[in-house]
Protein backbone atom coordinates (compact mmCIF):
# COMPACT_ATOMS: atom_id res chain seq x y z
CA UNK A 1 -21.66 -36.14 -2.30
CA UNK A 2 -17.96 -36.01 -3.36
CA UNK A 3 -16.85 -32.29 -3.79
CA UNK A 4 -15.27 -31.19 -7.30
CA UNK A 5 -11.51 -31.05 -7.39
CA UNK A 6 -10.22 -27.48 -7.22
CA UNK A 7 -6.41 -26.60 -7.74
CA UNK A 8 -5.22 -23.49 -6.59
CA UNK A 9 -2.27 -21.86 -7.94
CA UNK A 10 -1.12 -19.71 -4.57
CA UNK A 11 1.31 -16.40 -6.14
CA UNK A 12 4.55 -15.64 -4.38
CA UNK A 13 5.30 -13.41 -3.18
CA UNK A 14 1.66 -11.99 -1.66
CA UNK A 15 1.19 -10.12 1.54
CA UNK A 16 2.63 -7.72 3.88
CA UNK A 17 5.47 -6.22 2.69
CA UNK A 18 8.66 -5.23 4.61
CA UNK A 19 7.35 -1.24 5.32
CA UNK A 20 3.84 -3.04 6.40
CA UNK A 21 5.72 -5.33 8.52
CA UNK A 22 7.73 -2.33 10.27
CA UNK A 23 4.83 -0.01 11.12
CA UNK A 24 2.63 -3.33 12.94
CA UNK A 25 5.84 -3.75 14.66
CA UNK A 26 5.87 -0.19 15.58
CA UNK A 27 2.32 -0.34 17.24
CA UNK A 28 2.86 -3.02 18.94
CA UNK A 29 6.49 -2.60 20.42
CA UNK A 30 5.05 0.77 21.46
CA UNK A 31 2.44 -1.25 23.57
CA UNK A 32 5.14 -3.35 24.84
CA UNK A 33 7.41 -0.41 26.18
CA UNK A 34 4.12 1.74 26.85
CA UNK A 35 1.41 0.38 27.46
CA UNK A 36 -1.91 1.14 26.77
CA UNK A 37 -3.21 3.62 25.26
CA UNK A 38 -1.11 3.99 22.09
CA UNK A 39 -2.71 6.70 19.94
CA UNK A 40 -2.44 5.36 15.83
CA UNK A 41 -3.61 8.60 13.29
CA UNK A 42 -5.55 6.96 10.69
CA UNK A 43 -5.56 3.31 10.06
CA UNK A 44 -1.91 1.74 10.80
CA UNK A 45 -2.51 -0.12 7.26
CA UNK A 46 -5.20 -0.63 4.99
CA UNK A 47 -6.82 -4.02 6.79
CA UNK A 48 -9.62 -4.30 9.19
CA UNK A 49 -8.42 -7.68 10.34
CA UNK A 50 -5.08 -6.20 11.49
CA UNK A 51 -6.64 -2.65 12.51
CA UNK A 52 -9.04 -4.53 14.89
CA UNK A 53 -6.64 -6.97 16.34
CA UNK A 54 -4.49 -3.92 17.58
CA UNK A 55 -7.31 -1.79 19.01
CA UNK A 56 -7.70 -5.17 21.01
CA UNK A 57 -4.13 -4.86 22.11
CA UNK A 58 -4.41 -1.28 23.55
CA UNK A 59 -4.59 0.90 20.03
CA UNK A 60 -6.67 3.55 19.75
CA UNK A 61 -7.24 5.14 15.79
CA UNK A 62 -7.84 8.55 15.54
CA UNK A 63 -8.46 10.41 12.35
CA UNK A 64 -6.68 13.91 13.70
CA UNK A 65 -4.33 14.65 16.40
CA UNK A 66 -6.50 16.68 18.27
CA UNK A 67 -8.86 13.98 19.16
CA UNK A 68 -5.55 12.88 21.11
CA UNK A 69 -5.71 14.18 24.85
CA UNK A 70 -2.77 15.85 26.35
CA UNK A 71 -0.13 13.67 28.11
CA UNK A 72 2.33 11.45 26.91
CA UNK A 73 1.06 8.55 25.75
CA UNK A 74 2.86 7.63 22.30
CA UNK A 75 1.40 9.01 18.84
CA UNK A 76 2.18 6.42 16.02
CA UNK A 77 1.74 8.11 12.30
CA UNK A 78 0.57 5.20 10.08
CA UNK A 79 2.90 3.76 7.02
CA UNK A 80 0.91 5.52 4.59
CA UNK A 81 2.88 8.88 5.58
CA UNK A 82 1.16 12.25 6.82
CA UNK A 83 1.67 15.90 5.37
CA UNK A 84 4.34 18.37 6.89
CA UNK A 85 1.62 19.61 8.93
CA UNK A 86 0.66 17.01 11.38
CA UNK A 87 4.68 16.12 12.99
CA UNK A 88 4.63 19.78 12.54
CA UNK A 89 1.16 20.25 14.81
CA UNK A 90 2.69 16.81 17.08
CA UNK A 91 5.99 19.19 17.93
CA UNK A 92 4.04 21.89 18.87
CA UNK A 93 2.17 20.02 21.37
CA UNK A 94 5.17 18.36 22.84
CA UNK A 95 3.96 15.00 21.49
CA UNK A 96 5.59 11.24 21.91
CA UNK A 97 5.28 11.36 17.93
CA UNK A 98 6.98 7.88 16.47
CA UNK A 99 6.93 7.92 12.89
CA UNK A 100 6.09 4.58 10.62
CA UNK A 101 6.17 6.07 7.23
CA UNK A 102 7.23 3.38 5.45
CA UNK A 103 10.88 4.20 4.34
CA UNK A 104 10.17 3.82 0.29
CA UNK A 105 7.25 6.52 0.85
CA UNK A 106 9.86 9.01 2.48
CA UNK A 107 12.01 8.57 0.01
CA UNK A 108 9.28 9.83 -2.51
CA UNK A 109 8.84 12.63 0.27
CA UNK A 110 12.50 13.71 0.14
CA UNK A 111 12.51 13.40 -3.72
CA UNK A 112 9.89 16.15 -4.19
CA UNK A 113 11.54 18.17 -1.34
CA UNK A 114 14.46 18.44 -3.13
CA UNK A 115 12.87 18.93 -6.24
CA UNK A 116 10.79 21.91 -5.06
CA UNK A 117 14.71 23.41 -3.50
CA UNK A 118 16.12 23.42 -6.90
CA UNK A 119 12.94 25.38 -8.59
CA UNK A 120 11.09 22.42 -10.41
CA UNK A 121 7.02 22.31 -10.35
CA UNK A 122 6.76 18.86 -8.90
CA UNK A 123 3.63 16.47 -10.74
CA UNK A 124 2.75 13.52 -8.34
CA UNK A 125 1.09 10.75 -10.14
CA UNK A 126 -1.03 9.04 -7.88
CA UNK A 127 -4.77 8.52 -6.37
CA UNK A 128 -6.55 11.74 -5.22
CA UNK A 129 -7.79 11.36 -1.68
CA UNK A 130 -5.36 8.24 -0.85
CA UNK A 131 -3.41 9.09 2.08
CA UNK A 132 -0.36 8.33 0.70
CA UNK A 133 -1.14 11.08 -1.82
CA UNK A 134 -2.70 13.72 0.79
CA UNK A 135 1.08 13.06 2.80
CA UNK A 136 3.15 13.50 -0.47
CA UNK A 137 1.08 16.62 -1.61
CA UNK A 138 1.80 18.07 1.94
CA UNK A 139 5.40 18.10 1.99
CA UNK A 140 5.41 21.17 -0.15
CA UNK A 141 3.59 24.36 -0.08
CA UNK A 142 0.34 24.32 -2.40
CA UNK A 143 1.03 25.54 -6.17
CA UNK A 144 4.41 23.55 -6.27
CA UNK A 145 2.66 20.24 -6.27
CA UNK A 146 -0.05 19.01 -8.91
CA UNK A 147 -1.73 15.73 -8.89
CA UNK A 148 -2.11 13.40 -11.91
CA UNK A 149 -4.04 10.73 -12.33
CA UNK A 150 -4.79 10.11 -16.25
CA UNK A 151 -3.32 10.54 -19.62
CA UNK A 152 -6.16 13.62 -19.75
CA UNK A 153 -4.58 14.99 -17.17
CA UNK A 154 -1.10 15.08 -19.05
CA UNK A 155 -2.83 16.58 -21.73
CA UNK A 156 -4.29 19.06 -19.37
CA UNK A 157 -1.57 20.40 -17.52
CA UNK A 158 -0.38 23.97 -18.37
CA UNK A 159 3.08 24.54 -16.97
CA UNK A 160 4.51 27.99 -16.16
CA UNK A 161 7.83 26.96 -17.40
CA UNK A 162 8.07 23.54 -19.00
CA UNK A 163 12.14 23.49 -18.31
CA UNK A 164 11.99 23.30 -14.91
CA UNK A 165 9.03 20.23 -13.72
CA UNK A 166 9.81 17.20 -12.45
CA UNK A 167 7.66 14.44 -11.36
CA UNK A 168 7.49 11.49 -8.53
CA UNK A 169 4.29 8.65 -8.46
CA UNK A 170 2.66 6.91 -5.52
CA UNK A 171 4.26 3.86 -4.87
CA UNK A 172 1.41 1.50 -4.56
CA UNK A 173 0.00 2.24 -8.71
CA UNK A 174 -0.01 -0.17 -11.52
CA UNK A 175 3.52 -0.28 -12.54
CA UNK A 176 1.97 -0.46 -16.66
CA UNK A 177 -0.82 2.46 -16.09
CA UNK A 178 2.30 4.45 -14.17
CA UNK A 179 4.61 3.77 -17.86
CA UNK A 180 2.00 5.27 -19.45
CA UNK A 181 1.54 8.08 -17.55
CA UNK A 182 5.30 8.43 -17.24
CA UNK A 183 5.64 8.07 -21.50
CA UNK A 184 3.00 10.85 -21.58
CA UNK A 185 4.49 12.88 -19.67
CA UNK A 186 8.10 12.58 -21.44
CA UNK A 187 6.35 13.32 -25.06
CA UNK A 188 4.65 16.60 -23.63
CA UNK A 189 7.54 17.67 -21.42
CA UNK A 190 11.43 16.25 -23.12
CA UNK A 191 12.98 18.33 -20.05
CA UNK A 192 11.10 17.14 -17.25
CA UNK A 193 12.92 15.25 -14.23
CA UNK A 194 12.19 11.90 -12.80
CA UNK A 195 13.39 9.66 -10.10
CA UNK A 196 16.76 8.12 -10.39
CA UNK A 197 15.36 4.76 -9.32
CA UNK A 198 11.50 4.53 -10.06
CA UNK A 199 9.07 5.15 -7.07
CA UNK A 200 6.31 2.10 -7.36
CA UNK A 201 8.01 -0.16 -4.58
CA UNK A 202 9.33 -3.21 -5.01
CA UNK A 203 6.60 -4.84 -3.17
CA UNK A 204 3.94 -3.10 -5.59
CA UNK A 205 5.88 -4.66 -8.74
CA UNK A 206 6.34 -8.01 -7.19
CA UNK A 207 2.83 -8.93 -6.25
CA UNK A 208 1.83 -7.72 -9.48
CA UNK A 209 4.29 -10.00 -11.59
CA UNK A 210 3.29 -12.93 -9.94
CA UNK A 211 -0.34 -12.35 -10.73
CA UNK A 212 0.24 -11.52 -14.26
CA UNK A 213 1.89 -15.44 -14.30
CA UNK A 214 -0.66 -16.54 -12.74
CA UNK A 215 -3.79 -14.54 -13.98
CA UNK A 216 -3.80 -16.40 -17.60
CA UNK A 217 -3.65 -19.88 -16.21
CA UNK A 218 -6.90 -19.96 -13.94
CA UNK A 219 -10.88 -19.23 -14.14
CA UNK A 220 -10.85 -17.01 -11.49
CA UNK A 221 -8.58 -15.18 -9.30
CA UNK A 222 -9.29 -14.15 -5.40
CA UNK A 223 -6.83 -11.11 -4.00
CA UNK A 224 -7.23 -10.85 -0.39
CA UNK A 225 -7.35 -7.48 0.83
CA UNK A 226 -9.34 -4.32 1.54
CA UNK A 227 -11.51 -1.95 -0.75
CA UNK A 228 -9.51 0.79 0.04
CA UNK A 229 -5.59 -0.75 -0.04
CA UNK A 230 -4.28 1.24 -3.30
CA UNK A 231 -2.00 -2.05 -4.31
CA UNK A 232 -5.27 -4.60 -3.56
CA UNK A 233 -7.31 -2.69 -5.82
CA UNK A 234 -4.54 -2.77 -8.65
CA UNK A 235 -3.42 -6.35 -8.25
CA UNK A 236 -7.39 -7.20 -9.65
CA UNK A 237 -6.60 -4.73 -12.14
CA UNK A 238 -3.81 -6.83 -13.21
CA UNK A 239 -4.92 -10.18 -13.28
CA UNK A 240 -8.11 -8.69 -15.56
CA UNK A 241 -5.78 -7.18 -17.95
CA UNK A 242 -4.03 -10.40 -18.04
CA UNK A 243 -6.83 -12.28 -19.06
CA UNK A 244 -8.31 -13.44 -16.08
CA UNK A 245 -12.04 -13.18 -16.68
CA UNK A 246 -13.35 -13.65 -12.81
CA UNK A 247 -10.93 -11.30 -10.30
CA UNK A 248 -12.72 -10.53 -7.17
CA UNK A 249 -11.68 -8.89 -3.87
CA UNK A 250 -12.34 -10.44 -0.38
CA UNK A 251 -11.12 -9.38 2.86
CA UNK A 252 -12.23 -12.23 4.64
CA UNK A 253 -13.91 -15.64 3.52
CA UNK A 254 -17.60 -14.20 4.94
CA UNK A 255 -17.20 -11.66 1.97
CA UNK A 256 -16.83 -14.43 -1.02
CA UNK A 257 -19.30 -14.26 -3.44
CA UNK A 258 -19.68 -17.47 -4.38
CA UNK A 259 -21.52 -17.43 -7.83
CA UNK A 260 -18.63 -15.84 -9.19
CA UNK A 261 -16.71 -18.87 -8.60
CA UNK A 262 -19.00 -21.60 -9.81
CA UNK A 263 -18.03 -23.87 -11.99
CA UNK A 264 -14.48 -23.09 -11.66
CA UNK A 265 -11.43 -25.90 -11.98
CA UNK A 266 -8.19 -23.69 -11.40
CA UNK A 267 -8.33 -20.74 -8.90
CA UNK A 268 -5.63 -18.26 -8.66
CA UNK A 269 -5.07 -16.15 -5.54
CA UNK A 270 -2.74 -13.74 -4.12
CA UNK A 271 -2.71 -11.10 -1.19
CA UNK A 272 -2.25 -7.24 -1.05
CA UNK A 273 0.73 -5.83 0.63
CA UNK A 274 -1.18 -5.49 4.25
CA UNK A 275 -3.33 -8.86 4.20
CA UNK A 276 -1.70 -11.02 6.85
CA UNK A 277 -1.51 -14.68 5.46
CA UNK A 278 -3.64 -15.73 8.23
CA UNK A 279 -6.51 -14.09 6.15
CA UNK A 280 -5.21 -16.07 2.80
CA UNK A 281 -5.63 -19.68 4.57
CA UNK A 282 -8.77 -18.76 6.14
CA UNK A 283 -9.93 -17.97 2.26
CA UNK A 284 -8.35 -21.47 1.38
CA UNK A 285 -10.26 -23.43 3.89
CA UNK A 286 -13.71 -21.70 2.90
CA UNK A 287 -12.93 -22.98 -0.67
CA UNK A 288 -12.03 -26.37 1.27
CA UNK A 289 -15.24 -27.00 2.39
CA UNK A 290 -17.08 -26.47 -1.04
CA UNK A 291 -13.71 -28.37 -3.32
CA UNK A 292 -11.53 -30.81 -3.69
CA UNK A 293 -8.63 -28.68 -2.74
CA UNK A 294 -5.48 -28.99 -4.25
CA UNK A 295 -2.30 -26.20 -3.88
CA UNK A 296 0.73 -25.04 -5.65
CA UNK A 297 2.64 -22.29 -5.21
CA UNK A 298 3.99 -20.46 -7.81
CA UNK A 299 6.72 -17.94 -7.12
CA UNK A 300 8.43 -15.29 -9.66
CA UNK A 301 11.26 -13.54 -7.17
CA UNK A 302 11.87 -14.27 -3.46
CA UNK A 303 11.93 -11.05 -1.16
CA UNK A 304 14.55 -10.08 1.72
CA UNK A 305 13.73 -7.04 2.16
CA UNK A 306 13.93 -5.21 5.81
CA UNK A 307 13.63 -2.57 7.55
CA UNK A 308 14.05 -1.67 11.44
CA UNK A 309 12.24 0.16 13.45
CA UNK A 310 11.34 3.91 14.14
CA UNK A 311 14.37 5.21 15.71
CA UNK A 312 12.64 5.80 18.86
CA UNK A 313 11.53 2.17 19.71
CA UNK A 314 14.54 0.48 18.70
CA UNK A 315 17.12 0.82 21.82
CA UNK A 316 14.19 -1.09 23.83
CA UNK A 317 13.18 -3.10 21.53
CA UNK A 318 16.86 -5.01 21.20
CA UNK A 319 17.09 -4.99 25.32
């Protein structure tokens, strides 16, 4: 039997991102000048395919530090971020403590920092129970920070001085839920203080552009990437607000549900921020077996973005 033809419309950009890129880097240049064991708290990203390839390297994921045994063995803190707290907890134990935060995250961290300094009741926009949101929460001391996460919430809130709030959002959100949330927040509060450059990343607004060029041109979409990646989640958000009726996560091609994507003739796909493309053409070949397979990429901005390593593996790491 001849297999029906299938084109598939590949977005660009997809993938790991430049702050998922550094903190991989991080765990595994840490092996390098280490060895093994390299303590990771929490998962380095939000992928089971690269979370499992490191433990095979010499990783070892823990969920708290004190599951960590004395000594000095490296402690990597994962690119989500962590609360004050745990570098705090890592110092008093004389830790090897190598932070991967990626760098757009801290900059959300120092934003609400300074925020709190000057007197402002900081709102985070965000995910409760993400750990990007449980780090950004922790930086300040509890009743400076409040978490929103719908327009109900902005209807909710009952400031103690409406002149002095200012607010910072999780960078991995749907950049058009976030304007929402922002324009709400603006009506209710004319004084309130944002970022001076907005806090969804540039990876975040990318991958979700490309999808909303692609979304309306398919039958289906595919984004490869985890249940519980933040941006995954939101980039099949997207393509269903853009009129893609079929948008399915899939972490690998064993998790396909394959009667969603009968029948189909153009299939878009893309790739959350920490899906390594090996994952995308293993997804490609699995539709290769049952179609015709034909690919074009279609691309909407090329990225450059980089950023070096933790300051404590990069002397080594240039030797």
């Amino acid at each position: 039997m001849t297999k029906p033809p299938l084109e598939i419309l590949l977005c660009a950009p997809r993938g790991f991102c430049a702050g998922v890129v550094r903190a991989i880097d991080a765990v595994e240049q840490a092996l390098v000048q280490h060895g093994s064991p390299v303590y990771v708290r929490h998962e380095i990203v939000h992928n089971k395919y690269v979370v499992e390839s490191l433990r095979r390297k010499g990783a070892v994921f823990v969920k708290e530090l004190d599951e960590i045994p004395d000594g000095d063995a490296p402690v990597i803190f994962s690119a989500h971020g962590v609360p004050k707290a745990v570098p705090d907890e890592a110092l008093r134990r004389r830790m090897h403590a190598i932070d991967a935060t990626c760098p757009l995250v801290t900059k959300v961290h120092r934003e609400a920092q300074v925020h709190a300094k000057k007197g402002r009741h900081v709102l985070l926009v965000g995910h409760a129970g993400h750990p990007e949101v449980v780090g950004t929460m922790g930086q300040l001391p509890a009743g400076t920070i409040t978490l929103i996460e719908t327009l109900e919430d902005v209807a909710a809130f009952a400031p103690a001085d409406p002149a002095a709030l200012a607010f910072v959002t999780q960078t991995t959100l749907s950049v058009d839920d976030t304007r929402e949330i922002v324009e709400a927040l603006k009506a209710r509060f004319p004084e309130i203080v944002g970022p001076h450059k907005e806090d969804i990343c540039y990876a975040t607004t990318n991958r979700q552009e490309a999808v909303k060029k692609v979304a309306p041109q398919v039958d289906a979409l595919i984004v490869v990437g985890s249940p519980n990646s933040s941006n995954s989640q939101r980039l099949r958000e997207v393509a269903e607000r853009a009129g893609c009726k079929v948008a399915r996560l899939a972490n690998r091609a064993d998790e396909i549900d394959w009667e969603a994507f009968s029948g189909i003739r153009r299939l878009g796909m893309t790739a959350g921020a920490s899906a390594p493309e090996v994952l995308v053409e293993e997804i490609i070949d699995a539709f290769a077996e049952r179609y015709e397979v034909s690919v074009e990429t279609v691309t909407t901005v090329t990225e450059d973005v980089f950023f070096p390593l933790p300051r404590g593996l990069r002397g080594q790491a240039a030797e």
